[in-house]
N, C-alpha and C. Protein backbone atom coordinates (compact mmCIF):
# COMPACT_ATOMS: atom_id res chain seq x y z
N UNK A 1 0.82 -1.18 0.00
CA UNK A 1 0.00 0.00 0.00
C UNK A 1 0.87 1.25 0.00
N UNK A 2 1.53 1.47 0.72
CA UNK A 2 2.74 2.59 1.04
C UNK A 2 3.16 2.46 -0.74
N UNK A 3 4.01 1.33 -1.01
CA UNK A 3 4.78 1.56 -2.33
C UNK A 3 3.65 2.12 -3.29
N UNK A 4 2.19 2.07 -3.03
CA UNK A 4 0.95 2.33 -4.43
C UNK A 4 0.94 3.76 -4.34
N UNK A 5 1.33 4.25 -2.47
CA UNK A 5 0.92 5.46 -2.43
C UNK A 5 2.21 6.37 -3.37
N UNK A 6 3.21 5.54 -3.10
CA UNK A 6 4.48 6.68 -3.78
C UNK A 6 4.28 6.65 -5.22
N UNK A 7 3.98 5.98 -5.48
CA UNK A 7 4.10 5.29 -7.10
C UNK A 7 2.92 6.83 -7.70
N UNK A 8 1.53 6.73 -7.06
CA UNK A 8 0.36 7.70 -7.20
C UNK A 8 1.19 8.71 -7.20
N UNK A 9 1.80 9.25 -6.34
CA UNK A 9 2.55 10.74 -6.09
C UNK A 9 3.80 10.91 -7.01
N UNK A 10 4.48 9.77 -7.66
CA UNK A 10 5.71 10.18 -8.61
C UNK A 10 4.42 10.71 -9.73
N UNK A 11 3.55 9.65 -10.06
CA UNK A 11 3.09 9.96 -11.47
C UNK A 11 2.41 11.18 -11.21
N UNK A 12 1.51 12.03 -10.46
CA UNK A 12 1.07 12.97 -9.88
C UNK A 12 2.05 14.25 -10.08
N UNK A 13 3.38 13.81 -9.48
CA UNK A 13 4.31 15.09 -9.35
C UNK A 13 4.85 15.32 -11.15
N UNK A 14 5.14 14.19 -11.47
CA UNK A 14 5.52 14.19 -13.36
C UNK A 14 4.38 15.02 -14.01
N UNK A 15 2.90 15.01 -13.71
CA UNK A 15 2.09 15.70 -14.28
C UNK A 15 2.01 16.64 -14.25
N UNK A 16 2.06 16.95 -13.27
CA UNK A 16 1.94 18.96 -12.87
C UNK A 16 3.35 19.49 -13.11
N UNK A 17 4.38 18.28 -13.29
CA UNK A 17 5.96 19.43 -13.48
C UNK A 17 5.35 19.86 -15.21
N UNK A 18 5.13 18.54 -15.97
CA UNK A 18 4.71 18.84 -17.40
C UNK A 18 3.76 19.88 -17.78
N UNK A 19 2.73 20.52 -16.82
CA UNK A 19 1.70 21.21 -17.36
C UNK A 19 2.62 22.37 -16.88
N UNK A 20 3.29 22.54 -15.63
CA UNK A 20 3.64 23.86 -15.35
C UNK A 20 4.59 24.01 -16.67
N UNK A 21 5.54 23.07 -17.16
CA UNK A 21 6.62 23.58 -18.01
C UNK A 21 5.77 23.71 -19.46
N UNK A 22 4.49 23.67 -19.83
CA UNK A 22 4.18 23.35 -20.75
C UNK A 22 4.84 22.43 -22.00
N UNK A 23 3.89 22.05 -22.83
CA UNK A 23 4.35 20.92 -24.42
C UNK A 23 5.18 21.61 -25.25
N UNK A 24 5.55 20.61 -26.10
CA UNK A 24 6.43 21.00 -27.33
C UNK A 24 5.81 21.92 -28.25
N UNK A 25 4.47 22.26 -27.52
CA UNK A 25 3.69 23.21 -28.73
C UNK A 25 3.97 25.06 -28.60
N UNK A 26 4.62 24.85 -27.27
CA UNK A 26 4.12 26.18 -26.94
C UNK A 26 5.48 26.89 -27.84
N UNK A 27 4.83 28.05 -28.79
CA UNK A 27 5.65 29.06 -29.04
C UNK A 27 7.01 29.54 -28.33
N UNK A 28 8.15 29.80 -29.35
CA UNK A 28 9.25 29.96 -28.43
C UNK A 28 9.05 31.92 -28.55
N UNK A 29 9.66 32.77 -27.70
CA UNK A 29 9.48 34.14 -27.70
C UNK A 29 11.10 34.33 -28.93
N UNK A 30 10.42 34.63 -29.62
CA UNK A 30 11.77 35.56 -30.82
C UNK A 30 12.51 35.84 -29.87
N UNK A 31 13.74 35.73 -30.50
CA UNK A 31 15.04 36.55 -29.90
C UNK A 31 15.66 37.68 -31.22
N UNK A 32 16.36 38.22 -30.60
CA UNK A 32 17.28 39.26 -31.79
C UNK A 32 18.22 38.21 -32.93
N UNK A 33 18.32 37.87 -33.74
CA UNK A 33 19.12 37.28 -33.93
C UNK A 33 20.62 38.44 -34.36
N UNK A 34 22.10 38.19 -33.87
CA UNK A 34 22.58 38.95 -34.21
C UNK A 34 23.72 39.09 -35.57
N UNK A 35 22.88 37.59 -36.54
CA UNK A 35 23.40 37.90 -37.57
C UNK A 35 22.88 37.86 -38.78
N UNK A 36 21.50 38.89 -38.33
CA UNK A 36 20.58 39.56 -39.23
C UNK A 36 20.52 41.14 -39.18
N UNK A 37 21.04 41.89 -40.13
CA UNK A 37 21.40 43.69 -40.08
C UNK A 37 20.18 43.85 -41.33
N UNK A 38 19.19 44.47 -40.32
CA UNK A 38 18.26 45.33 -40.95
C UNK A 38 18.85 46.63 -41.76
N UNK A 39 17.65 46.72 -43.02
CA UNK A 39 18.56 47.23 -43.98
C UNK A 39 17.57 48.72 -43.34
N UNK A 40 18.89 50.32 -43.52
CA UNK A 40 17.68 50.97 -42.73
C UNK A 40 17.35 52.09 -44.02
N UNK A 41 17.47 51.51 -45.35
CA UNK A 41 17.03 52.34 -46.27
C UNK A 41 16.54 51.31 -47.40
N UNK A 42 15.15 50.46 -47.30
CA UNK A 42 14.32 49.93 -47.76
C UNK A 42 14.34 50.36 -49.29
N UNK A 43 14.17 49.79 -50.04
CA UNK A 43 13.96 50.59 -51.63
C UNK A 43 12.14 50.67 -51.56
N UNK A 44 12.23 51.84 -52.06
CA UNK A 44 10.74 52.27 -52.35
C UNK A 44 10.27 51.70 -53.10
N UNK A 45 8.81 51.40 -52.71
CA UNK A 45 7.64 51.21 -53.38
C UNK A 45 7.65 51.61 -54.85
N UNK A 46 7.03 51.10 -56.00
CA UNK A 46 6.62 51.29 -57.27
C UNK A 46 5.88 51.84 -57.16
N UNK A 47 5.88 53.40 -58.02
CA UNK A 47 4.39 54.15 -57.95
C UNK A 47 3.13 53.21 -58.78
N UNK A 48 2.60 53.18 -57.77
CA UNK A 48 1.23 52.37 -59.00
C UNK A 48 0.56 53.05 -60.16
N UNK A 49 0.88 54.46 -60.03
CA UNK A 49 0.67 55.39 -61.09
C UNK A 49 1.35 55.46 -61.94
N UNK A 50 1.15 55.78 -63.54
CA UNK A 50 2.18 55.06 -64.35
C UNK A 50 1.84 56.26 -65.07
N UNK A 51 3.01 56.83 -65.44
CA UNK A 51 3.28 58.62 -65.80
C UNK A 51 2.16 58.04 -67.48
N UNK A 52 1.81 59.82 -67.32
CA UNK A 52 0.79 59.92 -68.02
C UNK A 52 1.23 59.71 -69.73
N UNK A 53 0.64 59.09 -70.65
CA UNK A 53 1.01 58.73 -71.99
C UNK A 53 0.78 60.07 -72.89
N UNK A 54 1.24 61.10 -72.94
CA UNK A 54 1.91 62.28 -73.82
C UNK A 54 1.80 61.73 -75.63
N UNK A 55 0.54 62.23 -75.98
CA UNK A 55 -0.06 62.08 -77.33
C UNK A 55 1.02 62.53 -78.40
N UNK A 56 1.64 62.40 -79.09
CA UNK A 56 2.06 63.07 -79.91
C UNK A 56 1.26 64.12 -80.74
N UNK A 57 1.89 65.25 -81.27
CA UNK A 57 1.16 66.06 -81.96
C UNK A 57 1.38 65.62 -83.39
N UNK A 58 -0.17 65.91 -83.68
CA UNK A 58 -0.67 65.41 -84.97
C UNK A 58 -0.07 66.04 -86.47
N UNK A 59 0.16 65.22 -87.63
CA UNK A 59 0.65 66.18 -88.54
C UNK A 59 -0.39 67.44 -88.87
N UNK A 60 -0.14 68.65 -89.39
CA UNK A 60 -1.16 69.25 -89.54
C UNK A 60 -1.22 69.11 -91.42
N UNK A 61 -2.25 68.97 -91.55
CA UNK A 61 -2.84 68.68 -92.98
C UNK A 61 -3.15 69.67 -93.89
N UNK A 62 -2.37 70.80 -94.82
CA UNK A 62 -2.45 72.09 -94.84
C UNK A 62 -3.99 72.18 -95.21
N UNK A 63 -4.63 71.58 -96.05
CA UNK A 63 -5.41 71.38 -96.73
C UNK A 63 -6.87 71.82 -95.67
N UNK A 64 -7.07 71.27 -94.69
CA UNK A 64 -7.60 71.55 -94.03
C UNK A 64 -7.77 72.68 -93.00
N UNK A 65 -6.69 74.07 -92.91
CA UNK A 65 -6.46 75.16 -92.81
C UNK A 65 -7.14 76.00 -93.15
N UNK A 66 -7.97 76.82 -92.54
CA UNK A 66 -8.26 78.02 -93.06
C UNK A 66 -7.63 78.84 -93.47
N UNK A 67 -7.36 79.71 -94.75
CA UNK A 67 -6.14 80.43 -95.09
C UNK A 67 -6.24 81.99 -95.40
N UNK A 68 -6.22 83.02 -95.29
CA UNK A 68 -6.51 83.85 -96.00
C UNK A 68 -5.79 84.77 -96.40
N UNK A 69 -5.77 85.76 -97.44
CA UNK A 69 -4.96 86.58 -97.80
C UNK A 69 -5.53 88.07 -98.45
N UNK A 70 -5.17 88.93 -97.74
CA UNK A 70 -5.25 90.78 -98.14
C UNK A 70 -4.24 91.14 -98.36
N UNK A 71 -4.75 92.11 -99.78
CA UNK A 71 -3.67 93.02 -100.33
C UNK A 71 -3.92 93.97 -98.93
N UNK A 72 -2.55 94.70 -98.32
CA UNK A 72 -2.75 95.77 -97.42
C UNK A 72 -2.22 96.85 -97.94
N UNK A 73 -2.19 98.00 -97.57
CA UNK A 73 -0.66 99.24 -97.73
C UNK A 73 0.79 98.90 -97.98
N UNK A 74 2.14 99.05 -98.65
CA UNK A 74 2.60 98.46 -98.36
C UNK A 74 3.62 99.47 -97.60
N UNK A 75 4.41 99.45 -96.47
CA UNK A 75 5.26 99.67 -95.77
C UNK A 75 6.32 99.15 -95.54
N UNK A 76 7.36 100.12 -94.91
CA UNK A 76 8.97 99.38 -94.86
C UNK A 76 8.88 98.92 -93.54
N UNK A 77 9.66 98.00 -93.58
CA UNK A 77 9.78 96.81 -92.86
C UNK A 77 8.64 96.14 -91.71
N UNK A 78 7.04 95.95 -92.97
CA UNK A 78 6.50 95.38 -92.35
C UNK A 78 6.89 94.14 -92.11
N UNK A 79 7.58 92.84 -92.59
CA UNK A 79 7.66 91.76 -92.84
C UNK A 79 7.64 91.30 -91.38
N UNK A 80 7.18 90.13 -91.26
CA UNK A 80 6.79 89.49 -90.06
C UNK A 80 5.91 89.01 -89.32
N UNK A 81 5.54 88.42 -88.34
CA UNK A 81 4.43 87.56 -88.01
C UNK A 81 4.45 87.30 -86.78
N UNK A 82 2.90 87.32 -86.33
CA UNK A 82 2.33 87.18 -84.78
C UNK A 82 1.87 86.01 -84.55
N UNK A 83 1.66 85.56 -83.97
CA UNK A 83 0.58 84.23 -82.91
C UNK A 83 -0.65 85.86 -82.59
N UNK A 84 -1.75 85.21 -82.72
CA UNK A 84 -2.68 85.82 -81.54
C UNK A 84 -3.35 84.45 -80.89
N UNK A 85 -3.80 85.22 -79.35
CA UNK A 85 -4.36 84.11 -78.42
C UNK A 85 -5.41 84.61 -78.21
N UNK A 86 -5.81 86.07 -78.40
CA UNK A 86 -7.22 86.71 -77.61
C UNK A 86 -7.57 87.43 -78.41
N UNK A 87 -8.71 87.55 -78.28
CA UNK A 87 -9.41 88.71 -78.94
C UNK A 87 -8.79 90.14 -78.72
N UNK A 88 -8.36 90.02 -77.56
CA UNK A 88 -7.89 91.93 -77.29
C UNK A 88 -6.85 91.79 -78.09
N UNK A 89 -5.93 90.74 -77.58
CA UNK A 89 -5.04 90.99 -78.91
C UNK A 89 -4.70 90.98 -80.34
N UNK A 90 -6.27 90.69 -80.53
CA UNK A 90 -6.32 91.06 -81.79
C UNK A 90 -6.64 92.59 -81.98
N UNK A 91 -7.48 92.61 -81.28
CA UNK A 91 -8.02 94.34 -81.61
C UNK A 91 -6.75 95.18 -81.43
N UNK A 92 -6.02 95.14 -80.57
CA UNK A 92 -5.05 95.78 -81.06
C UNK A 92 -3.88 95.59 -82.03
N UNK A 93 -3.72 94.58 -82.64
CA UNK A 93 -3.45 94.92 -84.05
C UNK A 93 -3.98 94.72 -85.13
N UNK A 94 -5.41 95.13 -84.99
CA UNK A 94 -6.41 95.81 -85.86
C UNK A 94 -6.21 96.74 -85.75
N UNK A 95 -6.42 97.56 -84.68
CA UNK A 95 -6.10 99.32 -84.43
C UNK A 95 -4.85 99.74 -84.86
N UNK A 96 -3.94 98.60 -85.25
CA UNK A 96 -2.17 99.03 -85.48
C UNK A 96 -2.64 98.66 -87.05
N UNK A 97 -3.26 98.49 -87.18
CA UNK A 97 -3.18 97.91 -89.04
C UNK A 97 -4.07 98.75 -89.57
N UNK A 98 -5.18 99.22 -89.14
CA UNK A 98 -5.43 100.48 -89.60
C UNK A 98 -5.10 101.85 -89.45
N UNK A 99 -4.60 102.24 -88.24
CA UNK A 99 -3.44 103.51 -88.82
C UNK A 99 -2.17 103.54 -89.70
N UNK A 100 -1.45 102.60 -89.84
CA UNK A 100 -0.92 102.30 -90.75
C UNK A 100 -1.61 102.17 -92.42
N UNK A 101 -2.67 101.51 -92.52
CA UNK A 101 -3.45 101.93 -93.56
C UNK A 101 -3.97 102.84 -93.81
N UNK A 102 -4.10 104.06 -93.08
CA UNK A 102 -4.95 105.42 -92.83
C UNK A 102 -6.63 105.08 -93.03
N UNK A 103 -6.87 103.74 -91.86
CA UNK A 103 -8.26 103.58 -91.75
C UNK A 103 -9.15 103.03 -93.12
N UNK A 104 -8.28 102.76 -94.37
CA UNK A 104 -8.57 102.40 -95.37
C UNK A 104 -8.26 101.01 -95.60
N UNK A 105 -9.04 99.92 -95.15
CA UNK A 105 -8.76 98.68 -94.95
C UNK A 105 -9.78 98.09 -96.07
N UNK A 106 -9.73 96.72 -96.97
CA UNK A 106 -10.65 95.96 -97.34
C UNK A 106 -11.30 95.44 -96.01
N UNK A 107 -13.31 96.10 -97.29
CA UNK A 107 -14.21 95.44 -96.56
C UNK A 107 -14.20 94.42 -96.01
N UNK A 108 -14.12 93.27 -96.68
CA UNK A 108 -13.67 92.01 -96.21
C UNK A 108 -13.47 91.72 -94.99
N UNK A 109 -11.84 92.76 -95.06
CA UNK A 109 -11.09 92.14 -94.29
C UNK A 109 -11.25 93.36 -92.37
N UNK A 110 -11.91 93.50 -92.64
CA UNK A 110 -12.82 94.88 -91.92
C UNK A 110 -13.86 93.59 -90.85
N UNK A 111 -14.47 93.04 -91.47
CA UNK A 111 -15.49 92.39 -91.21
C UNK A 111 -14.96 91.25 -90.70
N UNK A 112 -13.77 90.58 -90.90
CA UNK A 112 -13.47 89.72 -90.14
C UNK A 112 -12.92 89.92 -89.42
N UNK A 113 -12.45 90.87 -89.10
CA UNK A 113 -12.07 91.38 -87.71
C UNK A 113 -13.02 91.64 -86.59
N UNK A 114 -13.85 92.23 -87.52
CA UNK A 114 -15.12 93.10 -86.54
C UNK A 114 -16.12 92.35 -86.32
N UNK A 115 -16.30 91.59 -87.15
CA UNK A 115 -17.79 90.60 -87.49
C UNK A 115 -18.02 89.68 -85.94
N UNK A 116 -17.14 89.88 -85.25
CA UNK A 116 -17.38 88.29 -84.18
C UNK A 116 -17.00 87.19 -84.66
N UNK A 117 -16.18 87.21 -85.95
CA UNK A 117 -15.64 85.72 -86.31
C UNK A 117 -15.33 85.43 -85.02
N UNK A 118 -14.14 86.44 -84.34
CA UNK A 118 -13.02 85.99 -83.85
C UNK A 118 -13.04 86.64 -82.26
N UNK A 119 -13.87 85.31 -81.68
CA UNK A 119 -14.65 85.95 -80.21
C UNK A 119 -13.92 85.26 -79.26
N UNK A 120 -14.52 85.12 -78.44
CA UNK A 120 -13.40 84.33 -77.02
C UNK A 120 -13.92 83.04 -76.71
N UNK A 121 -14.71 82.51 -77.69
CA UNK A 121 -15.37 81.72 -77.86
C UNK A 121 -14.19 80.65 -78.75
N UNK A 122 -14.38 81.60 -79.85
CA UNK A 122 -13.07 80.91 -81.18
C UNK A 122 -11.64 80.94 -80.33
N UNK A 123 -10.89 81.73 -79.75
CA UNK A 123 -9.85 81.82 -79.11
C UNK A 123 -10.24 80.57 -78.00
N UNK A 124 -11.18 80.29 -77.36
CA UNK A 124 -11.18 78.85 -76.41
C UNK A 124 -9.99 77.86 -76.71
N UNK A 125 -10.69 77.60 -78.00
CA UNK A 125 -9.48 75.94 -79.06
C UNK A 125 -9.01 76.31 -80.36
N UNK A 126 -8.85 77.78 -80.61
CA UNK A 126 -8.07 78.03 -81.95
C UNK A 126 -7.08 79.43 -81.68
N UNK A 127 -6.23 79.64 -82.29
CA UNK A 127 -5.18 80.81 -82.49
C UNK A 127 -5.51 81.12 -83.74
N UNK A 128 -4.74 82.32 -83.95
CA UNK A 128 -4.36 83.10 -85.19
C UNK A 128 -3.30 82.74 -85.51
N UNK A 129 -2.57 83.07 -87.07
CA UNK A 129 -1.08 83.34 -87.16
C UNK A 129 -1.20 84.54 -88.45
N UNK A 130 -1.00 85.40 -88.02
CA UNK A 130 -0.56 86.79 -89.23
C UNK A 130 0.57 87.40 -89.32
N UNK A 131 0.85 86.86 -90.72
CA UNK A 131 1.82 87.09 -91.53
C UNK A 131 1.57 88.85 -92.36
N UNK A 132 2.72 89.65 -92.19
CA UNK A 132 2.71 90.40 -92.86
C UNK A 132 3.91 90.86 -94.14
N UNK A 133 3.73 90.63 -95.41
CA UNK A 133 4.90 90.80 -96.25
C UNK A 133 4.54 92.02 -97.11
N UNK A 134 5.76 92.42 -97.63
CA UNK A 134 5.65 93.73 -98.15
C UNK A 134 6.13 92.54 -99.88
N UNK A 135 5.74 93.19 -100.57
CA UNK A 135 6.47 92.76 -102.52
C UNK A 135 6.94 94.51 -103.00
N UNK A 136 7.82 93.71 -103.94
CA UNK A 136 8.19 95.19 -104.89
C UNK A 136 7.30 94.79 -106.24
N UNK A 137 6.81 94.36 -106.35
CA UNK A 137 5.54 94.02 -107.58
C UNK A 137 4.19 93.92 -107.05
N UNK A 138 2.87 93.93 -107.50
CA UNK A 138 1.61 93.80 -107.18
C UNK A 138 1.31 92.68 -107.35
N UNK A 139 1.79 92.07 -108.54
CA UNK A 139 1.63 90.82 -109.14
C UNK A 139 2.03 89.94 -108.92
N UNK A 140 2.96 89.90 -107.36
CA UNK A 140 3.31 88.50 -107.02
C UNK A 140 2.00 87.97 -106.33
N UNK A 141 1.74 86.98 -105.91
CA UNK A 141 0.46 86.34 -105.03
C UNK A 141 1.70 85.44 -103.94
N UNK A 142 0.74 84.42 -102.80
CA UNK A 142 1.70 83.74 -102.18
C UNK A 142 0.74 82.37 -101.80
N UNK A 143 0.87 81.09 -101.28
CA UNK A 143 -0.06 80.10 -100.81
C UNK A 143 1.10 79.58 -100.01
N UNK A 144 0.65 79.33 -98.77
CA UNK A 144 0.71 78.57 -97.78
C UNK A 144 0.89 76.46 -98.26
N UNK A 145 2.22 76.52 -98.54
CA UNK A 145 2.38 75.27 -98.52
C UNK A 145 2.24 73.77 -98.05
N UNK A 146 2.98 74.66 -96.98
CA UNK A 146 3.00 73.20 -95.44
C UNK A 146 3.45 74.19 -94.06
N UNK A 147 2.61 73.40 -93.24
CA UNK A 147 3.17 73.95 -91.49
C UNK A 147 3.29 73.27 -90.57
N UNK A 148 4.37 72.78 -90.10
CA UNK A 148 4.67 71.75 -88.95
C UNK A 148 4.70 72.52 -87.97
N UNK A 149 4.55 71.75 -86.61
CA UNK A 149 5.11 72.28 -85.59
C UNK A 149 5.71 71.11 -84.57
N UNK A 150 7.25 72.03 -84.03
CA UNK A 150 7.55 71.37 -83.28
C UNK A 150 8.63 72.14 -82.08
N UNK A 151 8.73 71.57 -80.67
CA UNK A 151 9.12 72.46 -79.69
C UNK A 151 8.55 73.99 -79.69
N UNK A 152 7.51 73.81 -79.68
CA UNK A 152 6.25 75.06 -79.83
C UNK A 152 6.85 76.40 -80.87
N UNK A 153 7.60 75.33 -82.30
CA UNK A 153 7.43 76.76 -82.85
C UNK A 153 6.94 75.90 -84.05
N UNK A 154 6.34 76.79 -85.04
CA UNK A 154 5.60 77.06 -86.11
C UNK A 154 6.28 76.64 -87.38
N UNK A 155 6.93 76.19 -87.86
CA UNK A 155 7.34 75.88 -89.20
C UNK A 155 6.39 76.29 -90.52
N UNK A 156 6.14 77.65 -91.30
CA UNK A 156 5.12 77.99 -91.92
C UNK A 156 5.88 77.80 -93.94
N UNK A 157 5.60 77.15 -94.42
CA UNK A 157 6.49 77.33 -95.72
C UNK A 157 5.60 78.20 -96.60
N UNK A 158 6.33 78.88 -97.46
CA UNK A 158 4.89 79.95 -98.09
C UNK A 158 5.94 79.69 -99.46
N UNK A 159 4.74 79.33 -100.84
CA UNK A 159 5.37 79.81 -102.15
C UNK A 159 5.16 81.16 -102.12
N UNK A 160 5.80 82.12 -102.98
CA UNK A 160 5.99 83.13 -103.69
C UNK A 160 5.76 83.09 -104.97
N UNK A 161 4.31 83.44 -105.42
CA UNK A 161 4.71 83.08 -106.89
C UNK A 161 4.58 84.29 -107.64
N UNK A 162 5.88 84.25 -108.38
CA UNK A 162 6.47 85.15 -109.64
C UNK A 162 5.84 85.38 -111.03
N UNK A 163 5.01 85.90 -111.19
CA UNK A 163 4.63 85.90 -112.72
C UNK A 163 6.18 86.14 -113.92
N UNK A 164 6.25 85.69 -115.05
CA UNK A 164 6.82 85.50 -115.99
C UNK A 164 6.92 87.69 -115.81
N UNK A 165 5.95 88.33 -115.92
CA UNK A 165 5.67 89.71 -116.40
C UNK A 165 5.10 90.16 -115.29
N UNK A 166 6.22 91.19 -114.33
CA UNK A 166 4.95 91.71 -112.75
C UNK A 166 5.10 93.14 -113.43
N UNK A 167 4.00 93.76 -112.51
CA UNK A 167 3.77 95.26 -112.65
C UNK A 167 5.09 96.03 -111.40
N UNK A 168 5.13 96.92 -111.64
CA UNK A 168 6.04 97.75 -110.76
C UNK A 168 6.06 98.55 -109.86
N UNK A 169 4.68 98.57 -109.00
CA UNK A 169 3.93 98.77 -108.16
C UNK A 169 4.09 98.26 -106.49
N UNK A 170 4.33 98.92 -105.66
CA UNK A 170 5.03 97.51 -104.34
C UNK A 170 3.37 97.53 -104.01
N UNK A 171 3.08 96.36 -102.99
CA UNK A 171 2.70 95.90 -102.22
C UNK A 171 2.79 95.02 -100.77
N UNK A 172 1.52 95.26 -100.42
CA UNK A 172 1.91 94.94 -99.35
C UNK A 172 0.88 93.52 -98.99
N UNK A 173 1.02 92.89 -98.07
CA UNK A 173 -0.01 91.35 -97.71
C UNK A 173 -0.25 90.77 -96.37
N UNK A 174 -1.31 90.85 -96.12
CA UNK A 174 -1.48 90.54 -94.72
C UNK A 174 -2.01 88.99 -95.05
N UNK A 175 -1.30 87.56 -94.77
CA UNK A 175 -1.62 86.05 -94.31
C UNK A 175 -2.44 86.17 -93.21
N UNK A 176 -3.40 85.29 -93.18
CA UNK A 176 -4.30 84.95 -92.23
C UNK A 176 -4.55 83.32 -91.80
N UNK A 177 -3.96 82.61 -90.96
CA UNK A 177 -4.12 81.33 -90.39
C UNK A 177 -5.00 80.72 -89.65
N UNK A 178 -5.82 79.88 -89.40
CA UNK A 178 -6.44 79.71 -88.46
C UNK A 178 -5.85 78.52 -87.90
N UNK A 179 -5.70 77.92 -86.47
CA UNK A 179 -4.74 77.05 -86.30
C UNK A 179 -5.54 76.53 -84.58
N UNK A 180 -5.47 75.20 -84.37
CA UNK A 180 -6.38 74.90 -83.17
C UNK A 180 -5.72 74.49 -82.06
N UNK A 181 -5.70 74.92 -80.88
CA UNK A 181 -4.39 74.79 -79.89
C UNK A 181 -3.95 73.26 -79.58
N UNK A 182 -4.66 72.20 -80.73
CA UNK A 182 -3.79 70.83 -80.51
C UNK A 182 -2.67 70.90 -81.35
N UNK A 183 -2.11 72.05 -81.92
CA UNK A 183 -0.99 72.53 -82.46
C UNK A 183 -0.06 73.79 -81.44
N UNK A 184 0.14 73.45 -80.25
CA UNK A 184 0.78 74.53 -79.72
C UNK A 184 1.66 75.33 -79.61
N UNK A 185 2.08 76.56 -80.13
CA UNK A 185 3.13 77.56 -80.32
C UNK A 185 3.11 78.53 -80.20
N UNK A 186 4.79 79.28 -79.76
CA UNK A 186 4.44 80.74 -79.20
C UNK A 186 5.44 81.38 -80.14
N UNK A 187 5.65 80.87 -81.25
CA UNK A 187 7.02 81.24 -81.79
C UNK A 187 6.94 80.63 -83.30
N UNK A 188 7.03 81.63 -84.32
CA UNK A 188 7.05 81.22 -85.75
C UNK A 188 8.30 81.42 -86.54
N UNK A 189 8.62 79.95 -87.76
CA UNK A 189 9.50 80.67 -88.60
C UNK A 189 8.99 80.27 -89.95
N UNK A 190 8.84 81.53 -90.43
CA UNK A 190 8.61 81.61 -91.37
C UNK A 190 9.24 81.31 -93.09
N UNK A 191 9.16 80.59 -94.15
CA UNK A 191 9.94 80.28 -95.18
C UNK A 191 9.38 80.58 -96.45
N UNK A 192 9.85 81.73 -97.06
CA UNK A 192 9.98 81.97 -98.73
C UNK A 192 10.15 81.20 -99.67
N UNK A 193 9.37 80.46 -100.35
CA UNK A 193 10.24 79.99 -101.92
C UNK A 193 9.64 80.81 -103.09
N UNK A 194 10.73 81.38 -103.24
CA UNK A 194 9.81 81.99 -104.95
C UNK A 194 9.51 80.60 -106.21
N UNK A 195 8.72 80.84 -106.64
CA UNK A 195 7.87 80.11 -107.84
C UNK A 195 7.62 80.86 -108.84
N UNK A 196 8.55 80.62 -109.66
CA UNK A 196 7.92 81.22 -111.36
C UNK A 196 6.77 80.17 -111.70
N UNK A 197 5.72 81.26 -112.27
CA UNK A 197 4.30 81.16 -112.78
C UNK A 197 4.52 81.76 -114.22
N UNK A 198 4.09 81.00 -115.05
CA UNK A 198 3.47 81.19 -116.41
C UNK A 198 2.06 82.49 -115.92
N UNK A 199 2.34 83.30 -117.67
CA UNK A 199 0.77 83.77 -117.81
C UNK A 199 -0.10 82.79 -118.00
């Protein structure tokens, strides 16, 4: 009886040492390990945003250009050419193109200035480009070839065409462009080719 009682109390004391020390299950607590060196400049994240896809600009198709052309006054050293963006700035060089003309402008070209073609409406998604050239003949004319653009300037090619027989008369020519700001530029260069023309 004595030996049943010890025997009860070894297996008794083995049980409770095992529950106090807990099983092979229980989680061990992390330690540092010290031959792992955290890195302390992580490489960044990938933006999930993926830079925006930049359209190329379209060829412009001369053909589809509005173009126009006035005999003006002719003057020394009108030659040269604007961008307009606004209406005011147009009106003022309307007001500069008719004192220079002494207020004697084609109807026409009177009316498209004045008419409301060219409102703030049209300036929203289109520009101007006016060209002004002086001739030592009356009888030259000019057409608008081709116009690229690129690094926001204007590439404008213009024939010159030469009659075989001009009069001896100068003149002067105001170009008129119409151009839609998916062509953007603040800066024109302009190109001459003369063209002999038959009568």
């Amino acid at each position: 009886m004595k030996k049943l009682s010890i025997m009860l109390m070894s297996v008794m004391f083995s049980i409770l040492l095992l529950a106090a020390c807990g099983g092979s299950d229980t989680p061990s607590i992390p330690q540092d390990d010290p031959n792992i060196i955290e890195d302390e400049n992580p490489p960044l994240a990938a933006d999930p945003t993926p830079p925006e896809n930049i359209d190329p600009i379209p060829p412009i198709d001369i053909a589809s250009v509005p173009v126009a052309y006035y005999r003006i006054d002719w003057n020394d050293d009108m030659d040269g050419s604007l961008i307009i963006k606004s209406a005011q700035e147009l009106e003022k060089f309307f007001e500069d193109l008719k004192e220079a003309n002494y207020n004697e402008l084609n109807e026409d070209l009177t009316k498209r200035f004045t008419g409301g073609q060219y409102n703030d409406s049209f300036f929203a998604d289109n520009y101007l480009v006016l060209i002004t050239v002086s001739e030592n003949s009356g009888s030259n004319r000019h057409a608008v070839s081709d116009i690229s653009v690129e690094d926001n300037q204007l590439d404008i090619n213009i024939d010159r065409e030469l009659p075989d027989m001009g009069t001896a008369d100068m003149a002067g020519w105001l170009i008129i462009i119409e151009l839609g700001n998916i062509y953007p530029a603040d800066k024109t260069n302009v190109i001459f080719t003369d063209v002999p023309v038959g009568e």
